[in-house]
Structures are given as structure tokens and as C-alpha cells.
Protein backbone atom coordinates (compact mmCIF):
# COMPACT_ATOMS: atom_id res chain seq x y z
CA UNK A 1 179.79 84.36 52.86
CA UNK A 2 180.52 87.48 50.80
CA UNK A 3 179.23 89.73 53.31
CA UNK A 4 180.89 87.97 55.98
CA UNK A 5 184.44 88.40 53.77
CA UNK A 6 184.12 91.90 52.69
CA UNK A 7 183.50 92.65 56.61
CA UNK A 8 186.50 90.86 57.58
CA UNK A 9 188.59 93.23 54.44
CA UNK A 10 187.31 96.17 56.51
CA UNK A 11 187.62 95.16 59.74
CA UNK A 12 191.39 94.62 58.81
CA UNK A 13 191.74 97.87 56.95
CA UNK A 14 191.12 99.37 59.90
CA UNK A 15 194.69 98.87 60.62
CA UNK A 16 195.82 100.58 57.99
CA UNK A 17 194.62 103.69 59.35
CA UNK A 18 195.25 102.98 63.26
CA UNK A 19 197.52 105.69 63.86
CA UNK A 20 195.26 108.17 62.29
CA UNK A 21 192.10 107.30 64.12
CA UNK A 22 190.84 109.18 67.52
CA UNK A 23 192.57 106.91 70.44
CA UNK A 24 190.60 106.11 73.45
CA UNK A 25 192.34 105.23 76.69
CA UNK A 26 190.69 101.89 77.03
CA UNK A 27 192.01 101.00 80.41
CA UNK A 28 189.81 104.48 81.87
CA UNK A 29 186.36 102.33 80.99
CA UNK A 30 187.10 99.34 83.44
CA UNK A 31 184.34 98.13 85.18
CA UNK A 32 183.50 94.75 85.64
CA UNK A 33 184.73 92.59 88.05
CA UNK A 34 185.23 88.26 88.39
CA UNK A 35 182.92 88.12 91.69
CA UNK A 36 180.48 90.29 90.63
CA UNK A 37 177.48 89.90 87.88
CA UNK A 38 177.78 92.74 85.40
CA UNK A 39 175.10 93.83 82.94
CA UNK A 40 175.60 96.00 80.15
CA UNK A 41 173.06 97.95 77.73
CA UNK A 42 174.11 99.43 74.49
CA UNK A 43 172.91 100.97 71.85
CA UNK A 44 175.46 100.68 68.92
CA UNK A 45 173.70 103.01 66.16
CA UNK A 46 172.96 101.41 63.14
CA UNK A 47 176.22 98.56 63.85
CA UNK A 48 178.39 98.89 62.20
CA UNK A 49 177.81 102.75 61.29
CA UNK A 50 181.63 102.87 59.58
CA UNK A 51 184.53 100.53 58.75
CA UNK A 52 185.80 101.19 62.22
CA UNK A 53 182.68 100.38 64.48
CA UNK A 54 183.21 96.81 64.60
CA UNK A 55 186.94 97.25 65.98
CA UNK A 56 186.23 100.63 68.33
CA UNK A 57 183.39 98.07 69.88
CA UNK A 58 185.32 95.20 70.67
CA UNK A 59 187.65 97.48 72.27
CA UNK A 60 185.35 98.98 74.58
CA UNK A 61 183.44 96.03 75.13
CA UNK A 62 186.80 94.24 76.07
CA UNK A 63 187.42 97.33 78.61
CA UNK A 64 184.28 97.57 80.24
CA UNK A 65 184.33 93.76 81.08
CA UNK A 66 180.55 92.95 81.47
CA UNK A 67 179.06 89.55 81.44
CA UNK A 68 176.43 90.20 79.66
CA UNK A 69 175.44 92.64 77.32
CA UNK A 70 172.32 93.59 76.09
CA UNK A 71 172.58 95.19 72.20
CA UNK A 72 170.37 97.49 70.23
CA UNK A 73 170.28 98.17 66.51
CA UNK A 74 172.54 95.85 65.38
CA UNK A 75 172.13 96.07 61.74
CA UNK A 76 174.19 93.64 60.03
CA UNK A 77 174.43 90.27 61.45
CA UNK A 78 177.84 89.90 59.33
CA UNK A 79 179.30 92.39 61.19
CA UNK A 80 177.62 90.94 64.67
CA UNK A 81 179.54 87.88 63.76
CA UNK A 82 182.78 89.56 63.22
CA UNK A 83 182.29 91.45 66.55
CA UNK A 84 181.90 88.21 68.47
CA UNK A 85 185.09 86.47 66.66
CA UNK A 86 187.49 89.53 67.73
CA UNK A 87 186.02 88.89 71.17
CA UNK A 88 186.58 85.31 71.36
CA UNK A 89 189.94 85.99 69.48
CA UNK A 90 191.18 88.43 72.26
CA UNK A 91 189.72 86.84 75.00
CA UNK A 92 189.59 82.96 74.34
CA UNK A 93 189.16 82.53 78.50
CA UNK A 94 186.02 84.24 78.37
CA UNK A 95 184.63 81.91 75.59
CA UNK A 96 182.17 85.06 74.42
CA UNK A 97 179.16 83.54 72.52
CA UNK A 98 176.15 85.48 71.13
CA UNK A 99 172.69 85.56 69.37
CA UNK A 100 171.22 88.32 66.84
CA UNK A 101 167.31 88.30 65.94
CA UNK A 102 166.62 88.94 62.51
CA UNK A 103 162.87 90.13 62.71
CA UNK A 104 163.37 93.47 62.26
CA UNK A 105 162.09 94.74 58.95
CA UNK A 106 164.63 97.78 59.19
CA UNK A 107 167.16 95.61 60.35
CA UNK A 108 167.40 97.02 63.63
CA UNK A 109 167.37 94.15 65.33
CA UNK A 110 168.51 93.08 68.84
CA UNK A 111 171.17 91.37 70.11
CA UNK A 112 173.18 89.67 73.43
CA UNK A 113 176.75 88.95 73.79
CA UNK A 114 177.98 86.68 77.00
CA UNK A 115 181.02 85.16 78.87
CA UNK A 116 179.81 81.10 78.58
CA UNK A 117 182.54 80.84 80.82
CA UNK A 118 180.31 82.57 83.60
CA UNK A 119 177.11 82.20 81.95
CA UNK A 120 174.99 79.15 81.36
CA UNK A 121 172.50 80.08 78.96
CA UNK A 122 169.47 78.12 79.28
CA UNK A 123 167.38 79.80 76.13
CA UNK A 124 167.20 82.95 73.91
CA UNK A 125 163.29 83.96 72.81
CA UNK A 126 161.50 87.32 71.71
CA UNK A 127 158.28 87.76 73.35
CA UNK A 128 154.77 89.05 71.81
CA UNK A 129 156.05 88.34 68.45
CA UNK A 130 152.95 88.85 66.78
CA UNK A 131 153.32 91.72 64.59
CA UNK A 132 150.12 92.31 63.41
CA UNK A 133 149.05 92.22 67.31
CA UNK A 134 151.96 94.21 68.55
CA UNK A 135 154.31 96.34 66.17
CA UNK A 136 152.92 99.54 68.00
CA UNK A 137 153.82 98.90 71.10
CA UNK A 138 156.93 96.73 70.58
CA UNK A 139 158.86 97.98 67.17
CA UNK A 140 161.54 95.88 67.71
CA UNK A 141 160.22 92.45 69.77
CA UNK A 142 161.64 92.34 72.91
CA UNK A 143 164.23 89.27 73.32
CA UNK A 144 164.93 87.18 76.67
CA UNK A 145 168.02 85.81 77.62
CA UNK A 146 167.29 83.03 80.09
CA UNK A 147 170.50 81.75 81.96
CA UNK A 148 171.56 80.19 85.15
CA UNK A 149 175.20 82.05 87.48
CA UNK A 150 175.54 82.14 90.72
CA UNK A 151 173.48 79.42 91.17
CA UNK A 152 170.78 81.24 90.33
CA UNK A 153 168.32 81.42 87.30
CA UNK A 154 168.02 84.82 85.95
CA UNK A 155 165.99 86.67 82.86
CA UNK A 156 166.95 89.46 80.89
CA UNK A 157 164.38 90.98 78.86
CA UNK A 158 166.46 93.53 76.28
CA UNK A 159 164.04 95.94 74.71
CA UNK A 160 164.50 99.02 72.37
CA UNK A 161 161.14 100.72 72.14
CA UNK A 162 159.33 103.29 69.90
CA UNK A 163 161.92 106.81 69.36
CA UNK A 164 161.12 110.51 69.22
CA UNK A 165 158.39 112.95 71.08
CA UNK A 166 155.01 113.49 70.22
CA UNK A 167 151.66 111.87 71.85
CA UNK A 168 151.45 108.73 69.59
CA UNK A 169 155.50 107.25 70.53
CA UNK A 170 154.15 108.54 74.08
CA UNK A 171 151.47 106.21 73.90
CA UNK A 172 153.23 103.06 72.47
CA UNK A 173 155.89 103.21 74.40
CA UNK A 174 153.48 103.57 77.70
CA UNK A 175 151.40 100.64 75.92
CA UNK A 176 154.83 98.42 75.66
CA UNK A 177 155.96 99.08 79.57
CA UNK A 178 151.93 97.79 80.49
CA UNK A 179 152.62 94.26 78.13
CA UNK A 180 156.00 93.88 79.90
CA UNK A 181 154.79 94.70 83.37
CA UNK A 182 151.93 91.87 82.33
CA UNK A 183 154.45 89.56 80.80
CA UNK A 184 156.79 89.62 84.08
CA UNK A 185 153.58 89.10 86.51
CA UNK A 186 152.36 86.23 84.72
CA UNK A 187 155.02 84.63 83.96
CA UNK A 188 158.42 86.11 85.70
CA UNK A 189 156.50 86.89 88.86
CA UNK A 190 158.86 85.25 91.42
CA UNK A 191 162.00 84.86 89.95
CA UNK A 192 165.12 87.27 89.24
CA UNK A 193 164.22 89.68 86.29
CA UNK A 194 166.34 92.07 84.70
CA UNK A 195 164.36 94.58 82.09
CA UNK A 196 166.96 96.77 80.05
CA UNK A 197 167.59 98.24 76.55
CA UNK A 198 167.55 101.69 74.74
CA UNK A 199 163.64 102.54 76.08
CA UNK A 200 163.82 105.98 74.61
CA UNK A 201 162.29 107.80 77.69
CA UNK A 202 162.95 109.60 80.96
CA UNK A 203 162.63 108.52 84.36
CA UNK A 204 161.60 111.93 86.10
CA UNK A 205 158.70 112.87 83.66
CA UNK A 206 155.43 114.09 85.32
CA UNK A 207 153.28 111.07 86.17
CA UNK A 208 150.64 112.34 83.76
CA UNK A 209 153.31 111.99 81.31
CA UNK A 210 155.50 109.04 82.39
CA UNK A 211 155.76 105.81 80.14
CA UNK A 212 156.99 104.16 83.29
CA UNK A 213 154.68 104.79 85.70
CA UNK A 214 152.89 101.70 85.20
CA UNK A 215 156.94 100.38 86.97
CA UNK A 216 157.05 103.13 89.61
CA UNK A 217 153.62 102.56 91.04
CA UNK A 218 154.94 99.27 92.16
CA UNK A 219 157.81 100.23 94.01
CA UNK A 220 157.66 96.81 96.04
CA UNK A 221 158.00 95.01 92.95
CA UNK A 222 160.20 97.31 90.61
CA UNK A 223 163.44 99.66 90.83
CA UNK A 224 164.79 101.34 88.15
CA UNK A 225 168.87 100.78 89.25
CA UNK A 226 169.52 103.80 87.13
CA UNK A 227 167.38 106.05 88.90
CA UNK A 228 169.80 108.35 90.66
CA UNK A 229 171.48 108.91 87.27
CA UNK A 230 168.49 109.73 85.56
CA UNK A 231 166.79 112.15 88.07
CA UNK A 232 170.46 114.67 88.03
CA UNK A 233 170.46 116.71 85.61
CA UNK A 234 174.29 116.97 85.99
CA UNK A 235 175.04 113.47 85.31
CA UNK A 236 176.83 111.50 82.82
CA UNK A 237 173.47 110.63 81.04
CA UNK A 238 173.00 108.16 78.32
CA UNK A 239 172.17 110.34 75.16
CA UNK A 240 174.12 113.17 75.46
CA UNK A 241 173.07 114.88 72.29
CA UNK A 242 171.63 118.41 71.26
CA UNK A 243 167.73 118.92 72.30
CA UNK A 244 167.02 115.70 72.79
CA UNK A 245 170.02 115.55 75.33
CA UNK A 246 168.51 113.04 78.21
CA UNK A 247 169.22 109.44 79.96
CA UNK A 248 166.92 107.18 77.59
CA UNK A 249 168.84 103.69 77.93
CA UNK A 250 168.05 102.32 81.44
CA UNK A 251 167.98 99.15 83.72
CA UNK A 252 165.51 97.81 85.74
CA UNK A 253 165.19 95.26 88.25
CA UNK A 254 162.96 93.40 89.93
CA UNK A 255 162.76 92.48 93.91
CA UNK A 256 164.45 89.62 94.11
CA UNK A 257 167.38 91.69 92.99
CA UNK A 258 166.80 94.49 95.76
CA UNK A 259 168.82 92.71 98.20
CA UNK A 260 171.65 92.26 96.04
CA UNK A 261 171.97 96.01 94.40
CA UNK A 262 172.35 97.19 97.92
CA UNK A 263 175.01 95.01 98.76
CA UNK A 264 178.32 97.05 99.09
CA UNK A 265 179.90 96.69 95.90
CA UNK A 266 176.79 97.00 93.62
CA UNK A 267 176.78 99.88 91.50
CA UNK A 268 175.19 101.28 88.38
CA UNK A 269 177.37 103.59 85.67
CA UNK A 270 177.45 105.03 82.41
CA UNK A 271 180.11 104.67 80.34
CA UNK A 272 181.45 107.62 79.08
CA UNK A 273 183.51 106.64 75.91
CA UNK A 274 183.67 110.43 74.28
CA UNK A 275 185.51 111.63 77.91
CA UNK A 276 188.89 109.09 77.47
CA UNK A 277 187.96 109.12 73.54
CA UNK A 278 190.29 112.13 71.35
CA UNK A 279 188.01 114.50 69.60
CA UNK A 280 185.55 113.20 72.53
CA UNK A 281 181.72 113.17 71.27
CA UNK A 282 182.24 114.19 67.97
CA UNK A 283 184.67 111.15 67.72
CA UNK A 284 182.12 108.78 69.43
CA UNK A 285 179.19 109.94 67.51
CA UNK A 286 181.50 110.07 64.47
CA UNK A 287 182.93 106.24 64.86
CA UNK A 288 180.94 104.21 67.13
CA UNK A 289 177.72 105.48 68.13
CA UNK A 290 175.23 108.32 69.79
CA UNK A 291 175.03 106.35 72.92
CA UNK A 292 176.83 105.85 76.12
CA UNK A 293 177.01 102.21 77.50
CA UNK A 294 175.12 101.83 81.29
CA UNK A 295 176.26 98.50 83.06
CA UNK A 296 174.74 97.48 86.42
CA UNK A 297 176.88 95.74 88.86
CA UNK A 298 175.79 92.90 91.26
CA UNK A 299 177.66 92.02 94.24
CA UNK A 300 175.89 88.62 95.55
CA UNK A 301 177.04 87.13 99.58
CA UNK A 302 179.24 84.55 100.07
């Protein structure tokens, strides 16, 4: 309960300082729309990184308008809790609701926030949780979101994997795409799948070299809705930052979703906060966090 009130002091000292802080021109980040299933990934560094994260998220989290969002490194579940509360406080229509792990020795954990007024959320698990088995490949364990819209059933499967260069984070994060590939054909193999998260890894590498390529050898089974984004260097990529500058936070789907990501009105974007944001990266970086958002669009036939 402390925690909880001394987030709830900051979060409203925040408004002591509102005409001070970088503004962002919310109503530039729209994206989601009421016929349309929209799917967000975000990495929000070390949440809350200052006094102002928790407000700066809920106000591009508001803009945006996804369904569902898939959270990384959400390090304070206090703070995850007053996140949800502004939502639900700003938008009581949307009836947000939410679920943080807490198995992350660093705190790092994952998280998912959702509309129950679209979504019917059937169950919320992490997968190969057995950290003496699996803490190379999978860090942080990935977490499922199991729900029913659209009268369909649908799985998420949020993931952050293993950061930084070098052979060894090659090789774990290569070993975590094989598990997940292994996990979705034994046990995901025929329904809608959606595999997303902060994956710390680009989609063009050579195929000697590619952490994914155990996904892009299947191309019948597999397509990573962020590709185009990914393979153009002059894109609005996900990690915008000095050398390691490259679009590392992805979303990928599986065939049963083909159909419906070609549909006119299905799109994939990244959200760039820093370009409607004053002081632009710096600000972001500054305030919020080192990533951009990327939200996946779904336009399903009447």
C-alpha cells in the first residue's frame, strides 16, 4: 500500500509541472479503430523510468487506441496498477483490465493491458517457466494471453528476449524462436496465433546469422506483419537509437491470420511518439522510453 500511495503522490505531481513538460500532440498517434482488432507492442523502459512515465503512457496509450497491448519491462507493478486506473478512469467505456508477471528476478517483467469491453479473456499463462531448464533462452518467460473477439479464439504470446550483440545473445535468442516455433506446432498448430514483444533482433540479417530463420523457412505457416518496415532502411523503425539504431520490436502472425492482414484495411505501424513529441527523441528517451510502439491492425469480413 505504501508503494501504491507514494505512486499515486507522483503521478499527481505531475501536474504541478504540466506546463513545463515537452507536449505531444496526442491526437497525431491515432490508430485504432471500433471494427478492427488492434495489437500493440511496447517496450516501456524500465516503467516507470521518471515521475512522469506513468502519465506520458496513459496518454499515448489512450491515443493510439489498441485493444490489446502487449508490455515489456514493466518494473514496478505499483506503477502498472496506477497505469491501468488512469485508463479505466479516462476511459470507463473501454473497461481496460490488465495482468503483470512478477517472475522476473530484475523485475523486468511482462505485462498486457485490454479493452474487456472487446476482449473476452479466457486465461493469462507464461510458458517454459522452468528456469533452471530455460533462463538462456527465455530471460524473461514468455506470457500468453488467451481470449475470444470476433467470434474467434485467439493467442498472443508477448515475449522480450535476450539484448545486445555478440555470439552467445545470438544463440539464445535463436534457441528461444526454435522453443516457440515448437510450442506453437504442438500446441497452437491450427488456431489464430499472434507472437510479439521487444525480440531484440532484425528481420533482414543473413540467414547464417538470423535468429528468425527457424520463422522464415516456413513461410506457409509464419509472416512477420512487420516485415516491410523492417527490411527499409528508411523507415520509422522501432529503436531508433545511436549504433544500435534498428527495428528490434516486431509482430508475427500465423496463417490463419494471412487472410485477414490482407484484407483492405489491415495495416501494420510504428508509432512515432518523439515526431508529434517537443524536444522529439531526446524528450521520449528522456520521459517515457527508448522505444517506439508497433500496433498491427486487423480488418476481419462481415
Amino acid at each position: 500500500m505504501k508503494k501504491l500511495a507514494t505512486f499515486l503522490i507522483l503521478f499527481s505531481f505531475t501536474f504541478l509541472f504540466a506546463d513545463e513538460l515537452p507536449k505531444i500532440e496526442y491526437d497525431k498517434l491515432s490508430f485504432g479503430e471500433e471494427n478492427t482488432l488492434d495489437v500493440m507492442t511496447w517496450n516501456i523502459q524500465n516503467f516507470p523510468k521518471t515521475e512522469f512515465s506513468i502519465d506520458y503512457a496513459a496518454g499515448v496509450i489512450n491515443a493510439i487506441d489498441a485493444d490489446i497491448i502487449g508490455l515489456q519491462e514493466i518494473e514496478s507493478d505499483s506503477a502498472f496498477v496506477v497505469l491501468l486506473k488512469n485508463l479505466q478512469k479516462q476511459n470507463p467505456e473501454d473497461k481496460w483490465n490488465g495482468f503483470r508477471a512478477n517472475t522476473n528476478e530484475w523485475e523486468m517483467n511482462l505485462a498486457y493491458l485490454y479493452k474487456s469491453c472487446m476482449i473476452n479473456m479466457d486465461s493469462i499463462y507464461q510458458i517454459y517457466p522452468d528456469d533452471e531448464k530455460y533462463h538462456q533462452p527465455f530471460p524473461r518467460k514468455p506470457l500468453v494471453l488467451e481470449f475470444s473477439c470476433f467470434d474467434q479464439k485467439f493467442f498472443i504470446i508477448n515475449n522480450h528476449l535476450k539484448a545486445m550483440p555478440g555470439e552467445k545473445n545470438m544463440i539464445r535468442r535463436k534457441d528461444a524462436c526454435r522453443l516457440l516455433d515448437e510450442y506453437i506446432d504442438e500446441f497452437l498448430s491450427d488456431e489464430n496465433v499472434i507472437l510479439l514483444g521487444d525480440l531484440n533482433d532484425q528481420l533482414p540479417d543473413p540467414e547464417e546469422e538470423n535468429v528468425f530463420q527457424v520463422f522464415l523457412n516456413k513461410p506457409e505457416e509464419y509472416k512477420f506483419a512487420d516485415w516491410q518496415i523492417a527490411a527499409d532502411s528508411t523507415a520509422n523503425w522501432s529503436y531508433p537509437y545511436w549504433k544500435y539504431r534498428g527495428h528490434i520490436d516486431h509482430i508475427l502472425i500465423s496463417n490463419e491470420l494471412f487472410d485477414e492482414f490482407a484484407n483492405a484495411g489491415s495495416e501494420v505501424k510504428t508509432i512515432t511518439i518523439d515526431k508529434f513529441m517537443e524536444g522529439e527523441g531526446d524528450a521520449r528517451y528522456k520521459y517515457i522510453t527508448d522505444h517506439r510502439p508497433v500496433v498491427l491492425k486487423l480488418m476481419f469480413s462481415n
